[in-house]
PDB file of N, CA and C in Angstrom:
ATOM      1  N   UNK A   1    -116.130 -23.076 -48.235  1.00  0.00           N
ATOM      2  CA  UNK A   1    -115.327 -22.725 -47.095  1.00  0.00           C
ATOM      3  C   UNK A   1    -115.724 -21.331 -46.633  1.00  0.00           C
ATOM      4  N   UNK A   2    -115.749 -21.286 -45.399  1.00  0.00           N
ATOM      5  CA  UNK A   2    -116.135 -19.889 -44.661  1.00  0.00           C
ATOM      6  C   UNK A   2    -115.450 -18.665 -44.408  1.00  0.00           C
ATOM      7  N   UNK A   3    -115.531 -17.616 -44.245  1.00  0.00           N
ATOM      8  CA  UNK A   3    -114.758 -16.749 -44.000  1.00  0.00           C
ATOM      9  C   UNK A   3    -114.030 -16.864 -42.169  1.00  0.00           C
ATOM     10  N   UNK A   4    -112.810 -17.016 -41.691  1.00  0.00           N
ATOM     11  CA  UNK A   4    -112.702 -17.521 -40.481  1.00  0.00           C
ATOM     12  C   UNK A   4    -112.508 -15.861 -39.714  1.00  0.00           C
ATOM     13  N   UNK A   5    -112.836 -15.583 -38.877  1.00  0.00           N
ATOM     14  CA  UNK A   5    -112.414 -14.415 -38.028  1.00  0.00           C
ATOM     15  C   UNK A   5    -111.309 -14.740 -37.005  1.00  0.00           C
ATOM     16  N   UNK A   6    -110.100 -13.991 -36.613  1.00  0.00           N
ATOM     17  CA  UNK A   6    -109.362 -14.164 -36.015  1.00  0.00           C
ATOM     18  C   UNK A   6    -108.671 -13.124 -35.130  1.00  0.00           C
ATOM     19  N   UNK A   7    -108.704 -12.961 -34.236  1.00  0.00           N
ATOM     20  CA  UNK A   7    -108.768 -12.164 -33.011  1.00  0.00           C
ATOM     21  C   UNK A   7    -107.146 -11.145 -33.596  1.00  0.00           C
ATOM     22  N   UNK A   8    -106.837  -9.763 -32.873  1.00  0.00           N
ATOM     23  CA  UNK A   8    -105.758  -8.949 -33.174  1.00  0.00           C
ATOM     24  C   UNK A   8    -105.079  -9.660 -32.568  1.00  0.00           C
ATOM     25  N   UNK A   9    -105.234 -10.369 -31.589  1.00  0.00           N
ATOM     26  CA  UNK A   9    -103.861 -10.938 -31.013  1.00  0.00           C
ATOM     27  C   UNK A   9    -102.758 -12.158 -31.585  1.00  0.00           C
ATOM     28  N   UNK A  10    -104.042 -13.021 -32.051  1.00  0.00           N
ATOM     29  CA  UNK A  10    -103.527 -14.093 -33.208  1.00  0.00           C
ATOM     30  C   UNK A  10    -102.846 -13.383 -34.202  1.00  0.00           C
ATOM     31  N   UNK A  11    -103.624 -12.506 -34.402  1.00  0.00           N
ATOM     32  CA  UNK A  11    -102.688 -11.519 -35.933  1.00  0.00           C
ATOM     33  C   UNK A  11    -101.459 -10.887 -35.403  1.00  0.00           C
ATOM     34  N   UNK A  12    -101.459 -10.756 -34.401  1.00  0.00           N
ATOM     35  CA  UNK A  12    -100.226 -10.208 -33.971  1.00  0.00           C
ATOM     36  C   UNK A  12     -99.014 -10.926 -33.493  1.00  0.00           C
ATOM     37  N   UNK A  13     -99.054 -12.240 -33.304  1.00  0.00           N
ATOM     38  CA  UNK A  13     -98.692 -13.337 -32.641  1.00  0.00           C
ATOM     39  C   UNK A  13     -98.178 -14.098 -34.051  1.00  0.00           C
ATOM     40  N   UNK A  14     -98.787 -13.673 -35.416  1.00  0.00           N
ATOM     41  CA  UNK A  14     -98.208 -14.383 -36.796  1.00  0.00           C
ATOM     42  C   UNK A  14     -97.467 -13.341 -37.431  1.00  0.00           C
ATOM     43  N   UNK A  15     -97.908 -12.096 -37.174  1.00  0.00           N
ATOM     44  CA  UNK A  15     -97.247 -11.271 -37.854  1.00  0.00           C
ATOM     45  C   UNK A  15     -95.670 -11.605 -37.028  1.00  0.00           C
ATOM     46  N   UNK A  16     -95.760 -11.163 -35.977  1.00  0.00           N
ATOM     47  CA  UNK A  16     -94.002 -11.426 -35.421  1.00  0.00           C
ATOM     48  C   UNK A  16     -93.684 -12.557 -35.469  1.00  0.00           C
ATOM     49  N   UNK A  17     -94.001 -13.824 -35.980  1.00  0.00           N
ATOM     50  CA  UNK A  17     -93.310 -14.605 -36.285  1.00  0.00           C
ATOM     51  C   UNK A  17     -92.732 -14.605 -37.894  1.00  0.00           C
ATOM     52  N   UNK A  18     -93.768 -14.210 -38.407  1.00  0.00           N
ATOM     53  CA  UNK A  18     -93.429 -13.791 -39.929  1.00  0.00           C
ATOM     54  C   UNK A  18     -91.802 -12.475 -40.160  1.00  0.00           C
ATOM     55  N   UNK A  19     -92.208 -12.044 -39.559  1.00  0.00           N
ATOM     56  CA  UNK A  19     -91.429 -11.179 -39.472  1.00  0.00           C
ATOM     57  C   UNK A  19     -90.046 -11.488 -38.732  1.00  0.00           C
ATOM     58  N   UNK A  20     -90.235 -12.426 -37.735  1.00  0.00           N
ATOM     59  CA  UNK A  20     -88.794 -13.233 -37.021  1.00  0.00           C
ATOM     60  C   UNK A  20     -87.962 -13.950 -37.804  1.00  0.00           C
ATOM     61  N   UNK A  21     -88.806 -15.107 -38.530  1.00  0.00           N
ATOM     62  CA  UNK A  21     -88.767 -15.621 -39.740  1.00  0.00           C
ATOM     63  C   UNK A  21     -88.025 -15.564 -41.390  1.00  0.00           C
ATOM     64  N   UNK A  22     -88.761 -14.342 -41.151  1.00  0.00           N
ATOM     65  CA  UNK A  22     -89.049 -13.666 -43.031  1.00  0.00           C
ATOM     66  C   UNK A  22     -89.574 -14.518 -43.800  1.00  0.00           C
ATOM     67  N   UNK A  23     -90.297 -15.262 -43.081  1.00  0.00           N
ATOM     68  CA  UNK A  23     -90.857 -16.528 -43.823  1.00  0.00           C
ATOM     69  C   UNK A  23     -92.636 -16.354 -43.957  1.00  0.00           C
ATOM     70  N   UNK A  24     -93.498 -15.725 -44.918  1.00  0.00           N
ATOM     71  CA  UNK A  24     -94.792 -15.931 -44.490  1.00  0.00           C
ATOM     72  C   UNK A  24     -95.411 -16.935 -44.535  1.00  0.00           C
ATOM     73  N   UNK A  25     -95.206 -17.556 -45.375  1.00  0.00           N
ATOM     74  CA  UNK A  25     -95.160 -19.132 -46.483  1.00  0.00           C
ATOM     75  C   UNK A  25     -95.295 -20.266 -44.697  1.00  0.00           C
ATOM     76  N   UNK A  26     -93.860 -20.289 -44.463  1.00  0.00           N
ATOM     77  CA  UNK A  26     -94.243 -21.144 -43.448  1.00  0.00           C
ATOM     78  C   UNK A  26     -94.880 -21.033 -42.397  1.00  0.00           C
ATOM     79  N   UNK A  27     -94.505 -19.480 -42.199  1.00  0.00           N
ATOM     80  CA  UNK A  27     -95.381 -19.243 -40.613  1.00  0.00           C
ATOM     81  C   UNK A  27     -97.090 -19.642 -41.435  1.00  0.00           C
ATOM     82  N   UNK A  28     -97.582 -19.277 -42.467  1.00  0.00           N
ATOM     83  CA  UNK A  28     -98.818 -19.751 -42.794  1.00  0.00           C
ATOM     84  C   UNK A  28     -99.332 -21.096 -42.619  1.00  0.00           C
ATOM     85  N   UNK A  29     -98.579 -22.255 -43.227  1.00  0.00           N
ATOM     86  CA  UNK A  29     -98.402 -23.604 -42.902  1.00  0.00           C
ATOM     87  C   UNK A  29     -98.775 -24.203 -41.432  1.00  0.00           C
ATOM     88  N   UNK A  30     -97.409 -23.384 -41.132  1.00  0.00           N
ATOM     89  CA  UNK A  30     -97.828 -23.679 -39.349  1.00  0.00           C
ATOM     90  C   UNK A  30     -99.392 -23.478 -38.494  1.00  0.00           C
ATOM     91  N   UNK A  31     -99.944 -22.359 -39.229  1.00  0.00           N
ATOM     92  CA  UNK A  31    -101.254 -21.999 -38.666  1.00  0.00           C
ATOM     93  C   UNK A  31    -101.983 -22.115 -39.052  1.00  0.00           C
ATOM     94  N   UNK A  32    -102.321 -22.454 -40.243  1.00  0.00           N
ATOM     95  CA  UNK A  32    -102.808 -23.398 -41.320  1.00  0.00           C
ATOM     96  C   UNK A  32    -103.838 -21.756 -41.468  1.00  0.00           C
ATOM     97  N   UNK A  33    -102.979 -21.245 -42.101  1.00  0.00           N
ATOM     98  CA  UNK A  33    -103.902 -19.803 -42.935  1.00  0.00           C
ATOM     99  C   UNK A  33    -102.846 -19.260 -44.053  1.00  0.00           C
ATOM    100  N   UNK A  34    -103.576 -19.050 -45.065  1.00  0.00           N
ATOM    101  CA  UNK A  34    -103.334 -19.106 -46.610  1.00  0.00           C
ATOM    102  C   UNK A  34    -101.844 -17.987 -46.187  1.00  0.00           C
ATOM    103  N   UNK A  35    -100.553 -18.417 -46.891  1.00  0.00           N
ATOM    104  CA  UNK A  35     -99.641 -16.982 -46.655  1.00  0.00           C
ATOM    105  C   UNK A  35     -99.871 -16.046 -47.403  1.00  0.00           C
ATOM    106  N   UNK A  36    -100.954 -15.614 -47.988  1.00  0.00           N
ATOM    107  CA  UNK A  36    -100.906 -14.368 -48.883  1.00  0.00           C
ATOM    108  C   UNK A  36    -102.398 -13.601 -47.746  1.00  0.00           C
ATOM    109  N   UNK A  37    -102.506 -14.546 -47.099  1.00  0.00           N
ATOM    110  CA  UNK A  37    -103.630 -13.520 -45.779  1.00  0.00           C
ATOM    111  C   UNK A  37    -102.239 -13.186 -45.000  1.00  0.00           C
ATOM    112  N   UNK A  38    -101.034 -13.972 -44.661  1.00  0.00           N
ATOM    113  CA  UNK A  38    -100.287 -13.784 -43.575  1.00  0.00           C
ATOM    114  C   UNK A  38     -99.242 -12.299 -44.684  1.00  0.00           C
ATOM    115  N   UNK A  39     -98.973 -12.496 -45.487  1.00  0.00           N
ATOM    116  CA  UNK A  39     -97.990 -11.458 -46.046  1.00  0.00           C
ATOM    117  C   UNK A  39     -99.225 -10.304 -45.836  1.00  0.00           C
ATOM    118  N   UNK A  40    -100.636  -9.990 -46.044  1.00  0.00           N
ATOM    119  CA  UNK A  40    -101.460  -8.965 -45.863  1.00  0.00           C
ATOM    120  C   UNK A  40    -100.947  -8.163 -44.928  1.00  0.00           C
ATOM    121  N   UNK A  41    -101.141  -8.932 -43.833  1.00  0.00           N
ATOM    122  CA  UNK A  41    -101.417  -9.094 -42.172  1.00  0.00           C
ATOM    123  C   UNK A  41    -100.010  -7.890 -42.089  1.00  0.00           C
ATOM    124  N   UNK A  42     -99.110  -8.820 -42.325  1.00  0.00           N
ATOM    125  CA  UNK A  42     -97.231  -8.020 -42.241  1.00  0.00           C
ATOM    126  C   UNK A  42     -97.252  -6.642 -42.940  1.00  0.00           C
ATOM    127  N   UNK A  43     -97.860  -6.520 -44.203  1.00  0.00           N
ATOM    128  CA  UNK A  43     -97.853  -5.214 -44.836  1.00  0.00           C
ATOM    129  C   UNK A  43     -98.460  -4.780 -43.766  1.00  0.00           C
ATOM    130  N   UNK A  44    -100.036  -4.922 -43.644  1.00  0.00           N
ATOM    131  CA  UNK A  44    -100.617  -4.061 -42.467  1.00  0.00           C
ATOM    132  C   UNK A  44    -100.015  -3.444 -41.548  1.00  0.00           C
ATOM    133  N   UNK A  45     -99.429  -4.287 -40.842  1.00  0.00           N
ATOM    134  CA  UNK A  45     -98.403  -3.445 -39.695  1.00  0.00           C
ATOM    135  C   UNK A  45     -96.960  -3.335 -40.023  1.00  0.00           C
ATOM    136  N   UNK A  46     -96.029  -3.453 -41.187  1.00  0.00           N
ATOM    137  CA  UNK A  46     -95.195  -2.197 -41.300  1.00  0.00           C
ATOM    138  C   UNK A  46     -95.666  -1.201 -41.537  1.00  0.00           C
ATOM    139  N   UNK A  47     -94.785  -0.100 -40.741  1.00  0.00           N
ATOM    140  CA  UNK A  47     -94.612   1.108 -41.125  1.00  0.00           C
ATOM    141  C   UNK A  47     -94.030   1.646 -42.188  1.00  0.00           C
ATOM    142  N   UNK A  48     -95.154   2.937 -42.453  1.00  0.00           N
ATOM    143  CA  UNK A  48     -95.378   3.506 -43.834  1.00  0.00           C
ATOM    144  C   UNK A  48     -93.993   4.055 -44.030  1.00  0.00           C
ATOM    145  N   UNK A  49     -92.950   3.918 -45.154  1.00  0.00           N
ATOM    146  CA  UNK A  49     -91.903   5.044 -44.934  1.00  0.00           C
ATOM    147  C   UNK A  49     -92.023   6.348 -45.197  1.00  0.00           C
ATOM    148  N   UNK A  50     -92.645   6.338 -46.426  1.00  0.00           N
ATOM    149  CA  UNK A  50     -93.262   7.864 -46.860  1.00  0.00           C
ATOM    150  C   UNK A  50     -93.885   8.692 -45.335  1.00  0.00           C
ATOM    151  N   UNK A  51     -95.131   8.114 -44.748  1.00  0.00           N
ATOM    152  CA  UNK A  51     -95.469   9.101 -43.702  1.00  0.00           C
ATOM    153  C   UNK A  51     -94.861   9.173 -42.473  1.00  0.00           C
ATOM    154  N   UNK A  52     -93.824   8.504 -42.338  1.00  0.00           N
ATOM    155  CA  UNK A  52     -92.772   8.460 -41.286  1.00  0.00           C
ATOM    156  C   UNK A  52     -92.139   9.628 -41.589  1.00  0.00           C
ATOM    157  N   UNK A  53     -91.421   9.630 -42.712  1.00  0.00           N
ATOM    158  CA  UNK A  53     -90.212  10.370 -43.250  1.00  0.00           C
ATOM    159  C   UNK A  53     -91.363  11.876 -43.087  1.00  0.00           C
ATOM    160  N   UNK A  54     -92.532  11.868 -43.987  1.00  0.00           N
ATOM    161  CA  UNK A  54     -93.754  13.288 -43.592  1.00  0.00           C
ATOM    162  C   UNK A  54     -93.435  13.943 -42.141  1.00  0.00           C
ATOM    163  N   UNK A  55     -94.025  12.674 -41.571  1.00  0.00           N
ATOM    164  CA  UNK A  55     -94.157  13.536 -40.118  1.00  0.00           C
ATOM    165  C   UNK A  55     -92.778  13.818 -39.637  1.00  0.00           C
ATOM    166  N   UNK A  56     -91.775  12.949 -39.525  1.00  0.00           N
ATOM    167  CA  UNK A  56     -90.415  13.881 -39.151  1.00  0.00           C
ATOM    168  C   UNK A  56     -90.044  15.092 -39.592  1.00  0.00           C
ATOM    169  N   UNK A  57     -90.601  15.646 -40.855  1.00  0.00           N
ATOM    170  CA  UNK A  57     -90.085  16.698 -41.981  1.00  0.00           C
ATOM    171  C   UNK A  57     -91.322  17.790 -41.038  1.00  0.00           C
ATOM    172  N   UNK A  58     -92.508  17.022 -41.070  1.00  0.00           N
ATOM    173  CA  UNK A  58     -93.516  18.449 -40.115  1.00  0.00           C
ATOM    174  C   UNK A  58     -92.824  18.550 -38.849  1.00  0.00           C
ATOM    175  N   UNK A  59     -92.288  17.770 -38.388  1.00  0.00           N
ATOM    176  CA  UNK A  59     -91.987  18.008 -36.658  1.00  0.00           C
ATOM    177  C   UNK A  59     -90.854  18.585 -36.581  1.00  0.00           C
ATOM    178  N   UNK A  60     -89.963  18.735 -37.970  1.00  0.00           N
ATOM    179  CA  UNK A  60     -89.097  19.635 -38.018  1.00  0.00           C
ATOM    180  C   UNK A  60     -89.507  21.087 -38.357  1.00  0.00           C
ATOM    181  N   UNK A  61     -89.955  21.255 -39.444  1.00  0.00           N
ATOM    182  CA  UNK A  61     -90.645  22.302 -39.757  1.00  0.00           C
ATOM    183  C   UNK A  61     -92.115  22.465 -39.834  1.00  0.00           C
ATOM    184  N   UNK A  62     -92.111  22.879 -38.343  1.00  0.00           N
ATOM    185  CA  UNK A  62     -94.262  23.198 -38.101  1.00  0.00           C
ATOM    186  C   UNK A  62     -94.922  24.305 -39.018  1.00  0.00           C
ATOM    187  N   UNK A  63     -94.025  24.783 -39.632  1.00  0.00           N
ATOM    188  CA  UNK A  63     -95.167  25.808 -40.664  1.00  0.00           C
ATOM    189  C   UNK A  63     -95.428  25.310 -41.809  1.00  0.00           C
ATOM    190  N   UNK A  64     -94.484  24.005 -42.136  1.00  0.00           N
ATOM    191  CA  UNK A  64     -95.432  23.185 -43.438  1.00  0.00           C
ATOM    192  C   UNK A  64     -96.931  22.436 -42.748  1.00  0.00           C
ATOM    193  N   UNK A  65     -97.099  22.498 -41.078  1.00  0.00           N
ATOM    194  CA  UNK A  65     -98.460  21.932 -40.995  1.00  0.00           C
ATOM    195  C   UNK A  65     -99.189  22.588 -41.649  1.00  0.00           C
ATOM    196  N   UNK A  66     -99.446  23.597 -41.631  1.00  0.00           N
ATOM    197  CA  UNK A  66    -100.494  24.382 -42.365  1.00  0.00           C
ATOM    198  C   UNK A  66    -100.361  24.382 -44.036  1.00  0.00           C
ATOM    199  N   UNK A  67     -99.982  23.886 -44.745  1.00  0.00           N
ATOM    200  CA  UNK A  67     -99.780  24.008 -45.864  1.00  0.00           C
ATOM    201  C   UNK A  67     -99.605  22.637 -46.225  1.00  0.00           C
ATOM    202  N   UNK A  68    -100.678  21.802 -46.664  1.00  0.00           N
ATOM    203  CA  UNK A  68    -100.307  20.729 -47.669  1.00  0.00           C
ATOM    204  C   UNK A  68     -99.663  20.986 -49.105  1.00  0.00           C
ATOM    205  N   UNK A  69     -99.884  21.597 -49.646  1.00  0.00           N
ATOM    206  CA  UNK A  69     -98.864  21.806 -50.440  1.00  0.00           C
ATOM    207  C   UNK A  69     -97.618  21.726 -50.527  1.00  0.00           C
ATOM    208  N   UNK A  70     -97.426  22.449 -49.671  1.00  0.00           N
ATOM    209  CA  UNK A  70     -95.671  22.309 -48.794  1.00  0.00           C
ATOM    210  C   UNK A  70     -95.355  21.599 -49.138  1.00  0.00           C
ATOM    211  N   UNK A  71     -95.951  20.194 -48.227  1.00  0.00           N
ATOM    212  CA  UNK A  71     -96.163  18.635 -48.300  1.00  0.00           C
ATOM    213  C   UNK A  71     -95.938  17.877 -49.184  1.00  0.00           C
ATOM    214  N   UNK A  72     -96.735  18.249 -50.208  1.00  0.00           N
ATOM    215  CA  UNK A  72     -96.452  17.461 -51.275  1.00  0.00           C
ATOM    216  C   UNK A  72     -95.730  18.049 -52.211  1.00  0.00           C
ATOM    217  N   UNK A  73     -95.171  19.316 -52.246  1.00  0.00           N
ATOM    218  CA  UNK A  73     -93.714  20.173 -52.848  1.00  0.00           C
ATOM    219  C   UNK A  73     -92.421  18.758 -52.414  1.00  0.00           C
ATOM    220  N   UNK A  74     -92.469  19.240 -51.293  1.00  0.00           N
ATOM    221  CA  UNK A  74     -91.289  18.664 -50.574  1.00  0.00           C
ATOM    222  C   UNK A  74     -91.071  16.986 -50.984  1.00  0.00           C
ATOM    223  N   UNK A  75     -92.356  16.257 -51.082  1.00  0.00           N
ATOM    224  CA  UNK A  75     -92.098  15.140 -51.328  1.00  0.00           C
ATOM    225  C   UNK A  75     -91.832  14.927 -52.584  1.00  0.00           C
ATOM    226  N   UNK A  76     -92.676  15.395 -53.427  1.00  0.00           N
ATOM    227  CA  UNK A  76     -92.337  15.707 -55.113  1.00  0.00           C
ATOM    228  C   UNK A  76     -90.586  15.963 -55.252  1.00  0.00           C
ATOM    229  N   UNK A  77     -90.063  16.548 -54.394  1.00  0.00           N
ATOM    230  CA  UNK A  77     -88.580  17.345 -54.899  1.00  0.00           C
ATOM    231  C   UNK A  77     -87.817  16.254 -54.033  1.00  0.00           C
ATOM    232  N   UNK A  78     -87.983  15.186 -53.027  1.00  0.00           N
ATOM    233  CA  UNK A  78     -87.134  14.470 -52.562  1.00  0.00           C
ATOM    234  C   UNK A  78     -87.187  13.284 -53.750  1.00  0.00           C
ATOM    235  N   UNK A  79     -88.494  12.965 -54.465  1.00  0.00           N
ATOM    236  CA  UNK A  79     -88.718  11.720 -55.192  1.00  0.00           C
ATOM    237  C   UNK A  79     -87.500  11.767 -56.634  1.00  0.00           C
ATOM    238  N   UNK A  80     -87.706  13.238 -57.157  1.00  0.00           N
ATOM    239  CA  UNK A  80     -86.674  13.701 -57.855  1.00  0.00           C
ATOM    240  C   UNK A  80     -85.436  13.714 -57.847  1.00  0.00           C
ATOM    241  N   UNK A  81     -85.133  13.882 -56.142  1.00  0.00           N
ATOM    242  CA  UNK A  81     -83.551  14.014 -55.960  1.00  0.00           C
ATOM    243  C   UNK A  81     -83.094  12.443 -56.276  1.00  0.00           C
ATOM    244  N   UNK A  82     -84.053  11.820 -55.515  1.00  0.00           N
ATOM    245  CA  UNK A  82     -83.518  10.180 -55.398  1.00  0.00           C
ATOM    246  C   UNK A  82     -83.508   9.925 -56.902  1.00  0.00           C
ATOM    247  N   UNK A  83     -84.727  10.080 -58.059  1.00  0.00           N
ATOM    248  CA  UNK A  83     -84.582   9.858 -59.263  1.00  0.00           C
ATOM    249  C   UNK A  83     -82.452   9.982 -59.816  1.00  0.00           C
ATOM    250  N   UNK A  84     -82.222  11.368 -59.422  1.00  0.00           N
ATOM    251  CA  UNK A  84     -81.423  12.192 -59.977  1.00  0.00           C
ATOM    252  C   UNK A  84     -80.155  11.407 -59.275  1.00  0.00           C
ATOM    253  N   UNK A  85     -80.052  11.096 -58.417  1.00  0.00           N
ATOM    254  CA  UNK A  85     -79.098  10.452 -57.445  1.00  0.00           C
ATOM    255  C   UNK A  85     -79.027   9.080 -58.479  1.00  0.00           C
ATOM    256  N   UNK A  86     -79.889   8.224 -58.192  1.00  0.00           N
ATOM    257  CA  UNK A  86     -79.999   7.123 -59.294  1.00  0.00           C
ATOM    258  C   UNK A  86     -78.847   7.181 -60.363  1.00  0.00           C
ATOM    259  N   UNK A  87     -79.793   7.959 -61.209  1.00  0.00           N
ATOM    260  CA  UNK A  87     -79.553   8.284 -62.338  1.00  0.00           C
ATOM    261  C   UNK A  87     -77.922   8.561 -62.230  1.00  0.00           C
ATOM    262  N   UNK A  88     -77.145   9.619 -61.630  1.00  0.00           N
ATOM    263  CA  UNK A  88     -76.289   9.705 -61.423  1.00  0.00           C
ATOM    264  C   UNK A  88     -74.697   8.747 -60.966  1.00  0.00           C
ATOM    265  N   UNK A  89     -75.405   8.126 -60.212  1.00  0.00           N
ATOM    266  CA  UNK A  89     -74.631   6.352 -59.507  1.00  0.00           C
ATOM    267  C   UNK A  89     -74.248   5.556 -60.735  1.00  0.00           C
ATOM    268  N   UNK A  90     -75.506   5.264 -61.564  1.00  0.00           N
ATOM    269  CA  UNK A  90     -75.570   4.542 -63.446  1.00  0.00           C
ATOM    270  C   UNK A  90     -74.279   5.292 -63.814  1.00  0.00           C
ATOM    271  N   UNK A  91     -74.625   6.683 -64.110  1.00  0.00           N
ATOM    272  CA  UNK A  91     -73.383   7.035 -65.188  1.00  0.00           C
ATOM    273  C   UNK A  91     -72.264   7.035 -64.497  1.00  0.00           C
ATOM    274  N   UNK A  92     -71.550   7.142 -62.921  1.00  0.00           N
ATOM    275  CA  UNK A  92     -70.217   6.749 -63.032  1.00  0.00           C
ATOM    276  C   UNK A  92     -70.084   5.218 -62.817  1.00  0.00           C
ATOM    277  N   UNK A  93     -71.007   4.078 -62.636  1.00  0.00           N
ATOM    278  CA  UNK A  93     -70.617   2.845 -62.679  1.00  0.00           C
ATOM    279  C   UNK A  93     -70.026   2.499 -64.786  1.00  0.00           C
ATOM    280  N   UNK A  94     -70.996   3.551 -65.338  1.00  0.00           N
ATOM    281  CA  UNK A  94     -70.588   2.883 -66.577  1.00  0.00           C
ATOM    282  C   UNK A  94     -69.501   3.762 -66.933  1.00  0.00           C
ATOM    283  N   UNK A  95     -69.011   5.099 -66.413  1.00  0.00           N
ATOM    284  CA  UNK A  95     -67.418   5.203 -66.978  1.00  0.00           C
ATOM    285  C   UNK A  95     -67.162   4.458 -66.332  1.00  0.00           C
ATOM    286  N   UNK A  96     -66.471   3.532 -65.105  1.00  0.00           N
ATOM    287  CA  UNK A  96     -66.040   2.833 -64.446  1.00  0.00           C
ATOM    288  C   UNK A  96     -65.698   1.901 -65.343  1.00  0.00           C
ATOM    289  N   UNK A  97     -66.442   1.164 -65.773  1.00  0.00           N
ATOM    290  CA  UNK A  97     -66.241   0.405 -66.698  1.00  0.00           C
ATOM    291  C   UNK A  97     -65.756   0.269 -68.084  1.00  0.00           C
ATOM    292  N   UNK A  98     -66.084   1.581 -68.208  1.00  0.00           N
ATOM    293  CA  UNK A  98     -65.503   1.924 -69.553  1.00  0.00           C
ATOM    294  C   UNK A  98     -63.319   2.323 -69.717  1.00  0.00           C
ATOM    295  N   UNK A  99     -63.973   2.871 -68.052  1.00  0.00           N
ATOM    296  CA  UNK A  99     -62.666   2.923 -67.909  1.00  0.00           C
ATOM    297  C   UNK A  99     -61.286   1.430 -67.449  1.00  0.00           C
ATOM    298  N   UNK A 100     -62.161   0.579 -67.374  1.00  0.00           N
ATOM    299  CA  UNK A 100     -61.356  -0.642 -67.223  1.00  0.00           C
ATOM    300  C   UNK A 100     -61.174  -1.062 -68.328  1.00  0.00           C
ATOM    301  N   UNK A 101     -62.417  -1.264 -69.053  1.00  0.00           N
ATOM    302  CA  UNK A 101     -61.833  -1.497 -70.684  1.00  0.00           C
ATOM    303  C   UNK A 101     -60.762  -1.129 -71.352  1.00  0.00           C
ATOM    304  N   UNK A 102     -60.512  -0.273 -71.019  1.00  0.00           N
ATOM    305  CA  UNK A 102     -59.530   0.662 -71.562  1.00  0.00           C
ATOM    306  C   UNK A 102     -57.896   0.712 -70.906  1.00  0.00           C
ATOM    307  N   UNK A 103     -58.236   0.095 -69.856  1.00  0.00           N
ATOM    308  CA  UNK A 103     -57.119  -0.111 -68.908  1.00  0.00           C
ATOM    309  C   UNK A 103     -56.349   0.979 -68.142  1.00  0.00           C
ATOM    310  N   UNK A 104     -57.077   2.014 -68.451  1.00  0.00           N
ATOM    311  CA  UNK A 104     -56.809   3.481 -67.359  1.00  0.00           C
ATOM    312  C   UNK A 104     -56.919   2.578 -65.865  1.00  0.00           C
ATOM    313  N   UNK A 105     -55.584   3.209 -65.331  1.00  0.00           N
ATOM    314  CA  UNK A 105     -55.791   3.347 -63.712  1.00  0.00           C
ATOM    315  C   UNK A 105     -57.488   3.910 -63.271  1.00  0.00           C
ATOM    316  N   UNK A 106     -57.859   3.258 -62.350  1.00  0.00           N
ATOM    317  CA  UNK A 106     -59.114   3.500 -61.691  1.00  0.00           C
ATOM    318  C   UNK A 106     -58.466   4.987 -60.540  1.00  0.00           C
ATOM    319  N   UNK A 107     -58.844   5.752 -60.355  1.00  0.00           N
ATOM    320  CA  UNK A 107     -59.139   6.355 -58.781  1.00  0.00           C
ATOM    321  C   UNK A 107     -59.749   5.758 -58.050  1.00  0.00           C
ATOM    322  N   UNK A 108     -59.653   6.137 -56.429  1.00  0.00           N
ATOM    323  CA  UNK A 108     -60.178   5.229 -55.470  1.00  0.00           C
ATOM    324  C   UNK A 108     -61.544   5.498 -55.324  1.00  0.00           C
ATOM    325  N   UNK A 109     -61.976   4.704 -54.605  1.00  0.00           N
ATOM    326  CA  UNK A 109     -63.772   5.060 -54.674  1.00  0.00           C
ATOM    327  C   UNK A 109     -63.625   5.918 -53.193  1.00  0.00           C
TER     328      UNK A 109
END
């Protein structure tokens, strides 16, 4: 079997159905192309969140353009916060629980 070439527009024409969908599987079927070329296709054109979230953070603050470092400070210390946030959510779901065990009145959330 050959390698088939297929124009941006076809790709663009499966991707939004895939994406209408959430189905790659079938929109593949339908077009008779493998869905793990059609799930490719969909990664391809979502947008990145990481360099979304980048460039809003430079277009807020233009003197991290000049400084990659900055850059990757800033992203390093948001990846952390979210770690830490995480982490944080865990330990009051499990007093929560601990505290039902126990049959203490809850406070409100």
């Amino acid at each position: 079997m050959g390698v088939r070439k297929h124009s941006e527009e076809f790709k663009k024409q499966v991707v939004k159905e895939a994406l209408e969908t959430g189905n790659s599987s079938l929109v593949g079927r339908k077009h008779n192309i493998s869905p793990s070329i059609v799930a490719r296709w969909v990664r391809a054109e979502k947008p990145d969140p990481i360099k979304n979230m980048t460039r809003k953070a430079l277009q807020a603050s233009p003197d991290l353009i000049n400084d990659p470092k900055e850059v990757k400070k800033a992203i390093d210390q948001n990846g952390q916060l979210k770690k830490l946030l995480g982490e944080k959510e865990l330990e009051i779901e499990i007093l929560r629980e601990l505290l039902k065990k126990t049959k203490i009145p809850l406070p409100p959330r």
